[in-house]
PDB file of N, CA and C in Angstrom:
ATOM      1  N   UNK A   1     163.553 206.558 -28.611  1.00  0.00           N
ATOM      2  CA  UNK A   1     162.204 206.014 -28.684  1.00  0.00           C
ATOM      3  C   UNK A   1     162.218 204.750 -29.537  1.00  0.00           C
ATOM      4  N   UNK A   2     161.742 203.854 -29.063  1.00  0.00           N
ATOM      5  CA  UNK A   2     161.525 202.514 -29.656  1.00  0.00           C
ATOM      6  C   UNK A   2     160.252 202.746 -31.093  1.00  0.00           C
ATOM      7  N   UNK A   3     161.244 201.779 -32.292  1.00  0.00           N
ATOM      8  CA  UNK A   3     160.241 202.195 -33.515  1.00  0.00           C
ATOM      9  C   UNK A   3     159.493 200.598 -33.327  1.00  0.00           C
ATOM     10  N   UNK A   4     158.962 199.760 -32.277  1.00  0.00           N
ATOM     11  CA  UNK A   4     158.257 198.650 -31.912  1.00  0.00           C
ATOM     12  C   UNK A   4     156.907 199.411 -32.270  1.00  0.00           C
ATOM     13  N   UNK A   5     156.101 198.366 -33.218  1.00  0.00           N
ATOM     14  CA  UNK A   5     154.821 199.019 -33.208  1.00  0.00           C
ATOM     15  C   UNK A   5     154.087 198.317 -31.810  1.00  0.00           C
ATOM     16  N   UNK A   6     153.393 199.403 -31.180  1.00  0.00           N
ATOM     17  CA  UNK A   6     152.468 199.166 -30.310  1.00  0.00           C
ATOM     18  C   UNK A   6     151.278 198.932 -30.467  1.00  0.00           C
ATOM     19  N   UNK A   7     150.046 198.363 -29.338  1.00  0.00           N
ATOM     20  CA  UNK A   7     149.089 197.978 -29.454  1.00  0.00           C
ATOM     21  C   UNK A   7     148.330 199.284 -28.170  1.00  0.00           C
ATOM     22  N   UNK A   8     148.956 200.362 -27.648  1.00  0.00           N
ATOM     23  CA  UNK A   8     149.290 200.641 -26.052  1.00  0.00           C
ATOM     24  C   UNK A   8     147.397 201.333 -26.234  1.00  0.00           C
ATOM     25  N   UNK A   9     147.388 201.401 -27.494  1.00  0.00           N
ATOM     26  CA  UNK A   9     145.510 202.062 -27.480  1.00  0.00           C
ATOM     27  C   UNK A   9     144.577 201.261 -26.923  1.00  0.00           C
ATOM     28  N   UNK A  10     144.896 199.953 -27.397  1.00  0.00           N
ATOM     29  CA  UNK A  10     144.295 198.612 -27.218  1.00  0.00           C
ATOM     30  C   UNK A  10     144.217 197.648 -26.039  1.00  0.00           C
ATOM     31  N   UNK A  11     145.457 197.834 -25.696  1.00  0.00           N
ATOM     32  CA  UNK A  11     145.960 197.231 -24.542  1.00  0.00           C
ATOM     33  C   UNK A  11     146.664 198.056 -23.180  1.00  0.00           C
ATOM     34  N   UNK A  12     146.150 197.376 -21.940  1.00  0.00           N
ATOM     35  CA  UNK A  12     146.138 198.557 -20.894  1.00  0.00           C
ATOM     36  C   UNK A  12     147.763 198.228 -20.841  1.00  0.00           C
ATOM     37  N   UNK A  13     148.302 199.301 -19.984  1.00  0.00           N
ATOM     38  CA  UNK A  13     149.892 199.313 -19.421  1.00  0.00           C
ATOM     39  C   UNK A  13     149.380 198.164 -18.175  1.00  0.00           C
ATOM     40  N   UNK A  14     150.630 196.912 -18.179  1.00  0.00           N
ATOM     41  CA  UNK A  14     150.265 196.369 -17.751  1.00  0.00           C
ATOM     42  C   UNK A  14     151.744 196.265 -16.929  1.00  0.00           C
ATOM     43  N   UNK A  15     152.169 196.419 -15.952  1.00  0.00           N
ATOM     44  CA  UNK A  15     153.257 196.291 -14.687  1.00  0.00           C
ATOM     45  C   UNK A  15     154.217 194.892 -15.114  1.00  0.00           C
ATOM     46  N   UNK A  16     155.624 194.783 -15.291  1.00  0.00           N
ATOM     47  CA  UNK A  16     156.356 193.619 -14.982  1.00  0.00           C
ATOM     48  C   UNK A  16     156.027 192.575 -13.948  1.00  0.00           C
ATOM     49  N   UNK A  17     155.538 193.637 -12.840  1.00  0.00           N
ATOM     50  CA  UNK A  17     155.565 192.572 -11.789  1.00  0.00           C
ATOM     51  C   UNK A  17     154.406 191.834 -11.666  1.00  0.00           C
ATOM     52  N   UNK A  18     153.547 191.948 -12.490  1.00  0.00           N
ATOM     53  CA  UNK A  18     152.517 191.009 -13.228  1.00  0.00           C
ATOM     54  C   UNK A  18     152.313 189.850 -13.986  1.00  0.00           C
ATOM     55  N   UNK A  19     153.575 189.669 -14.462  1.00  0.00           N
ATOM     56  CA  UNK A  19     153.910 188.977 -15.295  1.00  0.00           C
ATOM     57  C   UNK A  19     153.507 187.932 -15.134  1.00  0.00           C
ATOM     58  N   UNK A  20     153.534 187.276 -13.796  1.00  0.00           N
ATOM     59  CA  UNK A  20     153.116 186.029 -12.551  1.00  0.00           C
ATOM     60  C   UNK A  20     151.720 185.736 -13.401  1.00  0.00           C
ATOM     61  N   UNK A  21     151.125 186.423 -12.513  1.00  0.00           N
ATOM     62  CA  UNK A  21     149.512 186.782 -12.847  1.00  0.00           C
ATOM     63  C   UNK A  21     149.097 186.467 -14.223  1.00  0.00           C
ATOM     64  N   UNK A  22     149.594 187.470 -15.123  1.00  0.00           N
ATOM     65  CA  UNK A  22     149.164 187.543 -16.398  1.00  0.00           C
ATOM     66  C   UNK A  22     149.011 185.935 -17.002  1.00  0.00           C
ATOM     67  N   UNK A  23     150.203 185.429 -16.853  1.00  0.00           N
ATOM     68  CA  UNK A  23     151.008 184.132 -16.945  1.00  0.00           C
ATOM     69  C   UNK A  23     149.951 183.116 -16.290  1.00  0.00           C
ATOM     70  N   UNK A  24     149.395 183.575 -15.096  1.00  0.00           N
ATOM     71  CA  UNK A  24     148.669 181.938 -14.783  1.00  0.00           C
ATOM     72  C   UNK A  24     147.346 182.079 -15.268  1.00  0.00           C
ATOM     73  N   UNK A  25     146.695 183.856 -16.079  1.00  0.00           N
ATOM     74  CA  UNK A  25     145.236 183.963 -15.884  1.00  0.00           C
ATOM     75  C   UNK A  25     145.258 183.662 -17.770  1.00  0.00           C
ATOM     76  N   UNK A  26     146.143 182.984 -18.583  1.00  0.00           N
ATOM     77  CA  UNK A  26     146.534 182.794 -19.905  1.00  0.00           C
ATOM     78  C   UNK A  26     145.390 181.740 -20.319  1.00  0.00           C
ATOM     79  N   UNK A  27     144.231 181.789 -20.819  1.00  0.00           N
ATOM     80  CA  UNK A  27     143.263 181.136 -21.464  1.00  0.00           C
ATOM     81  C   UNK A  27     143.044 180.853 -22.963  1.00  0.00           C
ATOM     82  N   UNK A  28     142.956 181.794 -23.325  1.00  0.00           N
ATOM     83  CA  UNK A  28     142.501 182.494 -24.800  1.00  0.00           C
ATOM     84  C   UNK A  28     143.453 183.045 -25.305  1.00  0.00           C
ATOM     85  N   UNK A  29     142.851 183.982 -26.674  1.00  0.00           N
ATOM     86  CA  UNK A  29     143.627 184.569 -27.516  1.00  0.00           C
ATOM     87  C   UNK A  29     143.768 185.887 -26.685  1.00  0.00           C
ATOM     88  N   UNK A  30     142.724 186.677 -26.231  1.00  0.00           N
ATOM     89  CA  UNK A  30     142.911 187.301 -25.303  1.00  0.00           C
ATOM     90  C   UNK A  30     143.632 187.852 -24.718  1.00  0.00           C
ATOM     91  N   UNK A  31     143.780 187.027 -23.214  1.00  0.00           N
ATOM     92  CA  UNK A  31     144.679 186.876 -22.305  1.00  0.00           C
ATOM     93  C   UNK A  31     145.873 186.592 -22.659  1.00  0.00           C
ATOM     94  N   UNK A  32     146.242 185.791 -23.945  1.00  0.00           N
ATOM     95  CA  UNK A  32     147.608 185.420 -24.541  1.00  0.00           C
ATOM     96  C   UNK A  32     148.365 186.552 -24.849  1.00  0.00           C
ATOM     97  N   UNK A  33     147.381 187.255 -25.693  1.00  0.00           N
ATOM     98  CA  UNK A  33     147.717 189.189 -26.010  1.00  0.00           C
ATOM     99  C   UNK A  33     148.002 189.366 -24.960  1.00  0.00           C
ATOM    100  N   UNK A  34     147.054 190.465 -23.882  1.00  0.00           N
ATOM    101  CA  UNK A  34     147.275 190.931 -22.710  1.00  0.00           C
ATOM    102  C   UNK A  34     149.006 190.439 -22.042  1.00  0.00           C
ATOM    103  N   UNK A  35     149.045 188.931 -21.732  1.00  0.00           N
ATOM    104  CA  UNK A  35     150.436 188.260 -21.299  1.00  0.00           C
ATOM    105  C   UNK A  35     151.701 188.959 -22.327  1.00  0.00           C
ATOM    106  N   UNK A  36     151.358 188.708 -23.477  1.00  0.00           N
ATOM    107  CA  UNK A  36     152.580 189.145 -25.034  1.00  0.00           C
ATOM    108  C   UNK A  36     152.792 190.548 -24.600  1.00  0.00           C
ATOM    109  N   UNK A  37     152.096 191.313 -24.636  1.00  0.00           N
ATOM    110  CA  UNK A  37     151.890 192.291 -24.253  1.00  0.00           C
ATOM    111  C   UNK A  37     152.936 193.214 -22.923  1.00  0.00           C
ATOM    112  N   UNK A  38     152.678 192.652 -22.156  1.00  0.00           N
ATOM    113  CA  UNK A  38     153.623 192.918 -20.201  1.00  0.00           C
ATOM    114  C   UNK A  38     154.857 192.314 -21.034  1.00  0.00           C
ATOM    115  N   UNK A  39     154.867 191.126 -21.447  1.00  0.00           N
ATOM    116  CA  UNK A  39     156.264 190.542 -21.587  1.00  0.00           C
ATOM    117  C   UNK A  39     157.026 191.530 -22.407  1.00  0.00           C
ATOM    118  N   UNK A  40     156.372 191.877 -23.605  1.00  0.00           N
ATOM    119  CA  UNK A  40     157.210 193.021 -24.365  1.00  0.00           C
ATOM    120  C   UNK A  40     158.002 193.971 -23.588  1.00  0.00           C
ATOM    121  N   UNK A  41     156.798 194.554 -22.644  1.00  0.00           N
ATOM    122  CA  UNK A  41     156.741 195.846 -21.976  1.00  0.00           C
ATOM    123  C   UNK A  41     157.557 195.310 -20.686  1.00  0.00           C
ATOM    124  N   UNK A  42     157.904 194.252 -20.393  1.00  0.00           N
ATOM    125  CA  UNK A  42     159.273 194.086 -18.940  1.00  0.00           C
ATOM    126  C   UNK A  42     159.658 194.032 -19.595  1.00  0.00           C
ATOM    127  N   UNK A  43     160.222 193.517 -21.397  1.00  0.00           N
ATOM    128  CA  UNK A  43     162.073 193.485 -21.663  1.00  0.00           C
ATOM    129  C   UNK A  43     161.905 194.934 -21.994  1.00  0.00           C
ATOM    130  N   UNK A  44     160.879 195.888 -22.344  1.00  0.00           N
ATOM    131  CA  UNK A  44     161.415 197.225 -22.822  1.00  0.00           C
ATOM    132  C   UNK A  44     162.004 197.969 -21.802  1.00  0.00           C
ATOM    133  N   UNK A  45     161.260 197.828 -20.472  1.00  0.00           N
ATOM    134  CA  UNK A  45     161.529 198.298 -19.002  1.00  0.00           C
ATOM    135  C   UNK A  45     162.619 197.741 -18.289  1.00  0.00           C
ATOM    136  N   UNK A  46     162.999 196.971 -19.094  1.00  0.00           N
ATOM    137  CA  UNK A  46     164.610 196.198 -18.311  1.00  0.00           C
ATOM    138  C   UNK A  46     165.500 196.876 -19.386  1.00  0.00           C
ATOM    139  N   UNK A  47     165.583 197.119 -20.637  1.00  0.00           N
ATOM    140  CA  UNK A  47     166.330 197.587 -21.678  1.00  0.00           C
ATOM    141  C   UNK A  47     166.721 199.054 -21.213  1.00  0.00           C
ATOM    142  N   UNK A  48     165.518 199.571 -20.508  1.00  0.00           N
ATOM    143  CA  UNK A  48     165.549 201.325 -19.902  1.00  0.00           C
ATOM    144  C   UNK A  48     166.569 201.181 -18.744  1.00  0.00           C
ATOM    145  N   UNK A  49     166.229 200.166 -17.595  1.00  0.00           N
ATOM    146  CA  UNK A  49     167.286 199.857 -16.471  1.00  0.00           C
ATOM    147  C   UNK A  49     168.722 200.105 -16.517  1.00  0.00           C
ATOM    148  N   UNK A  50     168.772 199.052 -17.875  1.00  0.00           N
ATOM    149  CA  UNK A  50     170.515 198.755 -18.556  1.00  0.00           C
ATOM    150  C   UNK A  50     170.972 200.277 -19.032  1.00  0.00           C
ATOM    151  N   UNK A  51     170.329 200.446 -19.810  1.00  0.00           N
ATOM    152  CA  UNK A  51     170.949 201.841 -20.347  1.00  0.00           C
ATOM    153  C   UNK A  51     171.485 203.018 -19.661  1.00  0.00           C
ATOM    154  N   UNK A  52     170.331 202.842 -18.062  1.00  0.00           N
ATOM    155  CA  UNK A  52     171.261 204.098 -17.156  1.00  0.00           C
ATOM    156  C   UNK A  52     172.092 203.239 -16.234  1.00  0.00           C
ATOM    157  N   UNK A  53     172.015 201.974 -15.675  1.00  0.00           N
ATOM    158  CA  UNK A  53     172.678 201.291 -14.897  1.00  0.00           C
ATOM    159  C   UNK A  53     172.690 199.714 -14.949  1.00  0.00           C
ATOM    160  N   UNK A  54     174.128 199.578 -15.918  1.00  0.00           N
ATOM    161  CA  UNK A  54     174.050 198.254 -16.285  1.00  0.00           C
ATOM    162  C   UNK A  54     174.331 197.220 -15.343  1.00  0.00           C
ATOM    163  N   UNK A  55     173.545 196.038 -15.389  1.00  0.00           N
ATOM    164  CA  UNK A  55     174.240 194.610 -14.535  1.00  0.00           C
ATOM    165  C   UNK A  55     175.238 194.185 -14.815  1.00  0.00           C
ATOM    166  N   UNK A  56     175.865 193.248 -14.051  1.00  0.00           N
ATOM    167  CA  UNK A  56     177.043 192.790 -14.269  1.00  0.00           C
ATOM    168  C   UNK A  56     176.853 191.774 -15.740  1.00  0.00           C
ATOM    169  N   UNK A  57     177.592 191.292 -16.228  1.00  0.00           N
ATOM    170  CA  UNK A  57     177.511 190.689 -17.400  1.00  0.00           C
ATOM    171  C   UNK A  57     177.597 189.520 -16.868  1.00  0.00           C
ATOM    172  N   UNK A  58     177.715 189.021 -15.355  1.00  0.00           N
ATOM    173  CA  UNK A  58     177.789 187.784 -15.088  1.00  0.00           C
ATOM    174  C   UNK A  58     176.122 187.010 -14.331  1.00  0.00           C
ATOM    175  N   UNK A  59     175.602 188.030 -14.559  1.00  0.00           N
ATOM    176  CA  UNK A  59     174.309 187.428 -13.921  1.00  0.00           C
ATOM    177  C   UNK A  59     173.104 188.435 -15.327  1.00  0.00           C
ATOM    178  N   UNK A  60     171.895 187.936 -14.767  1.00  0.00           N
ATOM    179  CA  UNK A  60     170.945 188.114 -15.324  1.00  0.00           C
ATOM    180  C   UNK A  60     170.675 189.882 -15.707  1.00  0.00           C
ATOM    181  N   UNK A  61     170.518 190.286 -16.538  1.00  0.00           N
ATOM    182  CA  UNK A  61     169.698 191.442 -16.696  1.00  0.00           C
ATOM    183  C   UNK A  61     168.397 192.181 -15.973  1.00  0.00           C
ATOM    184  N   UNK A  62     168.458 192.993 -15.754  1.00  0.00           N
ATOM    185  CA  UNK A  62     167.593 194.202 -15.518  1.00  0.00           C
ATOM    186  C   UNK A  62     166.091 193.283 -15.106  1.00  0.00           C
ATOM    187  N   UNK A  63     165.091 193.240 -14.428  1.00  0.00           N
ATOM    188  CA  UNK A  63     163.555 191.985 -14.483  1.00  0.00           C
ATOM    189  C   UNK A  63     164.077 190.665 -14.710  1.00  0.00           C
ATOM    190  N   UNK A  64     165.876 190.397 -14.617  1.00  0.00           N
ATOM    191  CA  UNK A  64     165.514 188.773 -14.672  1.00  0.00           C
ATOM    192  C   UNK A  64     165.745 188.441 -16.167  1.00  0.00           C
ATOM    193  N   UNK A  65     166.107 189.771 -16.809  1.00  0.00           N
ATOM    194  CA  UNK A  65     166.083 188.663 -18.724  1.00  0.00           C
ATOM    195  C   UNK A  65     167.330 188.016 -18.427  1.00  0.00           C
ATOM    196  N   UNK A  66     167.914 186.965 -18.786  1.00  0.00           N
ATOM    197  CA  UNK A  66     168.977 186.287 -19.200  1.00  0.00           C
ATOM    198  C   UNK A  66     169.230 185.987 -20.852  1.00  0.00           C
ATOM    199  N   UNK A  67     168.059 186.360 -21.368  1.00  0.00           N
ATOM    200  CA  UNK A  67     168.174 186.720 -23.094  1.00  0.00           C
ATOM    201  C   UNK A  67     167.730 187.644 -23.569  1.00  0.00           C
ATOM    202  N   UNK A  68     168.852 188.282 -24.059  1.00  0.00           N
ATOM    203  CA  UNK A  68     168.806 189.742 -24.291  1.00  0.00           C
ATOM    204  C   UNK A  68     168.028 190.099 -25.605  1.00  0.00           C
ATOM    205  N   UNK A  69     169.045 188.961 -26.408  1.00  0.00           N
ATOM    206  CA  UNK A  69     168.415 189.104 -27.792  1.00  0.00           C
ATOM    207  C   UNK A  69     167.331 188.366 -28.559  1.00  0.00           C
ATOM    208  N   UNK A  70     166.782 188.525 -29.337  1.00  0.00           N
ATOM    209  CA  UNK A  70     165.929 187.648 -30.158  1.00  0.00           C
ATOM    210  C   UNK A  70     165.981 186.743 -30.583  1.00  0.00           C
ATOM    211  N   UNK A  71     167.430 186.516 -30.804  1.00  0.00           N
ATOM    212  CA  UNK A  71     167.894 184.860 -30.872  1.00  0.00           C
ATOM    213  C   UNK A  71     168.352 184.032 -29.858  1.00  0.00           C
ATOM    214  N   UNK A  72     168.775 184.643 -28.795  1.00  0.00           N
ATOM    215  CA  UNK A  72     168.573 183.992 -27.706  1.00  0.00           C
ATOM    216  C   UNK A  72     167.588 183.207 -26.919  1.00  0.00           C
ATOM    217  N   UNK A  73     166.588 184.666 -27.051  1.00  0.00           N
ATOM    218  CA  UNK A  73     165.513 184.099 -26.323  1.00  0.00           C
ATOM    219  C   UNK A  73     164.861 183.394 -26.861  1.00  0.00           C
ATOM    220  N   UNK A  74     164.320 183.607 -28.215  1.00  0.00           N
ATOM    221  CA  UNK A  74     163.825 182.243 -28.924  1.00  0.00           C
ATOM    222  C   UNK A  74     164.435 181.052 -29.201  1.00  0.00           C
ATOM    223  N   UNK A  75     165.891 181.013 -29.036  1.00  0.00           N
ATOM    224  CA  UNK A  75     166.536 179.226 -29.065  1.00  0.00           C
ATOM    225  C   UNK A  75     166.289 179.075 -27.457  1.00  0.00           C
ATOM    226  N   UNK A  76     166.526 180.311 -26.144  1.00  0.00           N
ATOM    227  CA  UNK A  76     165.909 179.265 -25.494  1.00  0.00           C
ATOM    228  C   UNK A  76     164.211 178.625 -24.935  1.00  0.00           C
ATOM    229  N   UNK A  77     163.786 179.285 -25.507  1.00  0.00           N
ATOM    230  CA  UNK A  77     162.604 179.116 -25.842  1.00  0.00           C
ATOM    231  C   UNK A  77     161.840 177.564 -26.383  1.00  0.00           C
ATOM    232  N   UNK A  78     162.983 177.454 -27.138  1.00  0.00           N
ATOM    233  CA  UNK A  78     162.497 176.137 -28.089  1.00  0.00           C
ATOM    234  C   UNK A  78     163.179 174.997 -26.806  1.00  0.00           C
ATOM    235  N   UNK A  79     164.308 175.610 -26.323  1.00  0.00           N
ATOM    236  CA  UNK A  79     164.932 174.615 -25.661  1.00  0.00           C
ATOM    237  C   UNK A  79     164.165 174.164 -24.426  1.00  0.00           C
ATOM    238  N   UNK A  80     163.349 175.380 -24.007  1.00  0.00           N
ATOM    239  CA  UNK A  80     162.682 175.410 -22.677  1.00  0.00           C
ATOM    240  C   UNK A  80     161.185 174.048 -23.095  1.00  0.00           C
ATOM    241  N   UNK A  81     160.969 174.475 -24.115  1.00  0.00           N
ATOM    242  CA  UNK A  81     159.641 173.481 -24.770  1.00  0.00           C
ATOM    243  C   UNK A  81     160.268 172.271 -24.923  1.00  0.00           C
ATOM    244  N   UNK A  82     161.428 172.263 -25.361  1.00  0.00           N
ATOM    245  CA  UNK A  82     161.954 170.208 -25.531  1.00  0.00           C
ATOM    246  C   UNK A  82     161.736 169.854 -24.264  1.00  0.00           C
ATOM    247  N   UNK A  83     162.006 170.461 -23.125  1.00  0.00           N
ATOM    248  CA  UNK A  83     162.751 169.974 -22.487  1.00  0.00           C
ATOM    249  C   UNK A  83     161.577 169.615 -21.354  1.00  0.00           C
ATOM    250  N   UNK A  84     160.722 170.499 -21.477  1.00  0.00           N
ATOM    251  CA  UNK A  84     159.608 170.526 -20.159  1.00  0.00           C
ATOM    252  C   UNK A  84     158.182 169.997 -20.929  1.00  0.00           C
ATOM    253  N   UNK A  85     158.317 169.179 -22.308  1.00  0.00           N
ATOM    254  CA  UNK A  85     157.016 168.752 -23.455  1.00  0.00           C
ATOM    255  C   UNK A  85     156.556 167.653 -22.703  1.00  0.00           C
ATOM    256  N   UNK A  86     157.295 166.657 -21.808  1.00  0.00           N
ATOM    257  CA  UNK A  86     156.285 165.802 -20.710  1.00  0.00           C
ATOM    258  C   UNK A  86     155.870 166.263 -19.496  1.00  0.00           C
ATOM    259  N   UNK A  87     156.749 167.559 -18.912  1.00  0.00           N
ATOM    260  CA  UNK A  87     156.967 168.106 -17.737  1.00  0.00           C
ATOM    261  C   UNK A  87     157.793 167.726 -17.075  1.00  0.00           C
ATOM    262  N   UNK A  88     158.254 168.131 -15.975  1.00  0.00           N
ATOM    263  CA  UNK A  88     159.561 168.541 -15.268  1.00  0.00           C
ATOM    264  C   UNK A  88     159.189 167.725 -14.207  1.00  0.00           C
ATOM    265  N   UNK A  89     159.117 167.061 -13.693  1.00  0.00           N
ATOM    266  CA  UNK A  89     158.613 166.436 -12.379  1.00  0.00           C
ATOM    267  C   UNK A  89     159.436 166.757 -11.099  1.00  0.00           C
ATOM    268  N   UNK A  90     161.190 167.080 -11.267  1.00  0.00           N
ATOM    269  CA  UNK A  90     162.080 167.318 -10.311  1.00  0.00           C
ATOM    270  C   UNK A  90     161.517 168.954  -9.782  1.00  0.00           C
ATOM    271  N   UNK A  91     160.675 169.525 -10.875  1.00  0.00           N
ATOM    272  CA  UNK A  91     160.383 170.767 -10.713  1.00  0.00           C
ATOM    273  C   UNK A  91     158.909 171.134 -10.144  1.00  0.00           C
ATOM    274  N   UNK A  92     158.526 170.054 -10.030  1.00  0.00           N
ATOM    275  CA  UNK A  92     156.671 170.280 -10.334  1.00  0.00           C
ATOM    276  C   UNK A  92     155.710 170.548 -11.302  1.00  0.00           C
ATOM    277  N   UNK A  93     156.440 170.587 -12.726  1.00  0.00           N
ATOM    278  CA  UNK A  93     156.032 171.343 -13.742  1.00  0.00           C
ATOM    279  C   UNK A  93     154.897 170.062 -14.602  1.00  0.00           C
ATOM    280  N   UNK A  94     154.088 170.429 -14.837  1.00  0.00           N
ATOM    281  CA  UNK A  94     153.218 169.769 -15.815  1.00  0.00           C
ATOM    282  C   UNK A  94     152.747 170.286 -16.553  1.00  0.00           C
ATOM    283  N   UNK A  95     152.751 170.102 -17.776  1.00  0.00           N
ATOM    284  CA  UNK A  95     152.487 171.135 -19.134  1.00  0.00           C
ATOM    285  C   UNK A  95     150.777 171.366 -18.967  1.00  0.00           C
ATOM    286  N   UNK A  96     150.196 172.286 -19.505  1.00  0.00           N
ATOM    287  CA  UNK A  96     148.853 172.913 -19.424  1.00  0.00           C
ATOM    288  C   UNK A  96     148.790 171.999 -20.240  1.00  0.00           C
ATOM    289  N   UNK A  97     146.987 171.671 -20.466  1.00  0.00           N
ATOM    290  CA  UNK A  97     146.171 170.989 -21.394  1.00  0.00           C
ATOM    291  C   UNK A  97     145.695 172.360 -22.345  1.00  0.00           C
ATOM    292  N   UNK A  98     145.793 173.731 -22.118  1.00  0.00           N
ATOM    293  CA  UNK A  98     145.569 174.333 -22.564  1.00  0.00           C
ATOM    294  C   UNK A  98     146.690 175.281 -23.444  1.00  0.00           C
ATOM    295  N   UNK A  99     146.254 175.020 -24.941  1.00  0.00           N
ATOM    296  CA  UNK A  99     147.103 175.975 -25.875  1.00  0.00           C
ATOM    297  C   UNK A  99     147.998 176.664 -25.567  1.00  0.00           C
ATOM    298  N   UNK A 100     146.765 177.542 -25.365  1.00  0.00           N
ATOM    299  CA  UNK A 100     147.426 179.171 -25.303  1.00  0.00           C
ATOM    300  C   UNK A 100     148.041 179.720 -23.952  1.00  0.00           C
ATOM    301  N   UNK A 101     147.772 178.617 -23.006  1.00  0.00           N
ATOM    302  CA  UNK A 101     148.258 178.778 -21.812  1.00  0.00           C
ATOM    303  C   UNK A 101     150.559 177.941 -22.013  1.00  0.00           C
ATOM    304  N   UNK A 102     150.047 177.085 -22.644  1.00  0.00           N
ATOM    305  CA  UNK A 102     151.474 176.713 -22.972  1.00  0.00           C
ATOM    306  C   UNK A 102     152.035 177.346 -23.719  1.00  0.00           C
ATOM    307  N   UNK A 103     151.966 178.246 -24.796  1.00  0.00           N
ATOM    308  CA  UNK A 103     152.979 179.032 -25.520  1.00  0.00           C
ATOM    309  C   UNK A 103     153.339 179.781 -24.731  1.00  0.00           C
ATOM    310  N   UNK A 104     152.276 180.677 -23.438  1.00  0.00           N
ATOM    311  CA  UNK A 104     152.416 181.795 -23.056  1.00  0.00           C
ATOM    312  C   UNK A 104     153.763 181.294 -21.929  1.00  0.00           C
ATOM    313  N   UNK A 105     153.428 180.076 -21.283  1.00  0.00           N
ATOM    314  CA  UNK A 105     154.692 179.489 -20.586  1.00  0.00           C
ATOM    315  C   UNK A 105     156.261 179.292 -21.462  1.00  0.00           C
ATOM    316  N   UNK A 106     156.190 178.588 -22.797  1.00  0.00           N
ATOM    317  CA  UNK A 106     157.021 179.291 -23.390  1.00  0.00           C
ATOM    318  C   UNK A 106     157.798 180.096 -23.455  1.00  0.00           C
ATOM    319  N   UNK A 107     156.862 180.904 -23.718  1.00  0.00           N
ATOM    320  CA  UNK A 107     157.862 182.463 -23.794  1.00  0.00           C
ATOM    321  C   UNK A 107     158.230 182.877 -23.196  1.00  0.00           C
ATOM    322  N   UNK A 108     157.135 182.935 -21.696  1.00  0.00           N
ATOM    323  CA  UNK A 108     158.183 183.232 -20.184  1.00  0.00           C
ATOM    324  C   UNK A 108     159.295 182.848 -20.136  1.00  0.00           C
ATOM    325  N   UNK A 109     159.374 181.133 -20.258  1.00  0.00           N
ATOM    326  CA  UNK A 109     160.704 180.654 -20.298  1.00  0.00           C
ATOM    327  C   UNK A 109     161.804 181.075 -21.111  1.00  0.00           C
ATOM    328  N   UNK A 110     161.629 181.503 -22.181  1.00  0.00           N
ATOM    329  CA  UNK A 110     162.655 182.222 -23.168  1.00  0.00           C
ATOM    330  C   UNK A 110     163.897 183.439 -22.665  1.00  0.00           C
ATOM    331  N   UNK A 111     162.414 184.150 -21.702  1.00  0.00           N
ATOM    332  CA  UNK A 111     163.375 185.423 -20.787  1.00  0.00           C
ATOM    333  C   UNK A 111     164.675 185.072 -20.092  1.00  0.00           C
ATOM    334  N   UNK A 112     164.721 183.616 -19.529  1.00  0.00           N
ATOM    335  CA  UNK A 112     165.503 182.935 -18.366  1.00  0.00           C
ATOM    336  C   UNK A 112     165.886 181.721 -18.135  1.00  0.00           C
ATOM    337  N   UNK A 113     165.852 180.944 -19.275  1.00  0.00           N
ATOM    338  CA  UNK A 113     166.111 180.029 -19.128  1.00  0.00           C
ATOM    339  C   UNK A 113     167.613 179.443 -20.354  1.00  0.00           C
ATOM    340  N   UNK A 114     168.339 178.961 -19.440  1.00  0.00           N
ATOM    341  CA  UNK A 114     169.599 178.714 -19.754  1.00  0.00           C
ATOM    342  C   UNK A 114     170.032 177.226 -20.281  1.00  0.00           C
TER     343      UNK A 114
END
């Protein structure tokens, strides 16, 4: 059992495969929660995957993490923000005018980005 303090009274169980969703409906403080929230809850649900049937070590983890750890994912995290702070244009990417909608992109990026 994970000693992660939870919010799970507060906040509904919210599906990985939401993540999409959660991610584009990111406004507020809110919705930023709600998003923090699923994201926790896919790396905990990819951590459960690994443990009975691990991926290869040559590709991505369990939902797609490619950073396993906390320092991973937060250097790439920071790296994902240098890099996409005017936007990505080869990609389509244009940074939100909105806050809390850009951290929450952030952090997505942290899961997978190399």
């Amino acid at each position: 059992m994970s000693r992660c303090v939870r919010e799970s009274a507060a906040m509904p169980q919210e599906r990985s495969d939401n993540l999409d969703d959660l991610l584009g409906s990111v406004c507020d403080e809110q919705s930023f929660r709600r998003f923090l929230f699923a994201l926790a809850a896919d790396r905990e649900d990819s951590s459960s995957k690994e443990a009975v049937r691990p991926s290869s070590p040559y590709g991505p983890d369990a939902n797609g993490w490619e950073n396993t750890t906390i320092d991973c994912f937060l250097y790439a995290a920071v790296e994902w923000a240098r890099a996409s702070e005017n936007g990505l244009p080869l990609a389509g990417y244009h940074p939100p005018s909105n806050p809390w909608r850009r951290c929450a992109e952030i952090l997505y990026a942290g899961k997978s980005y190399e």
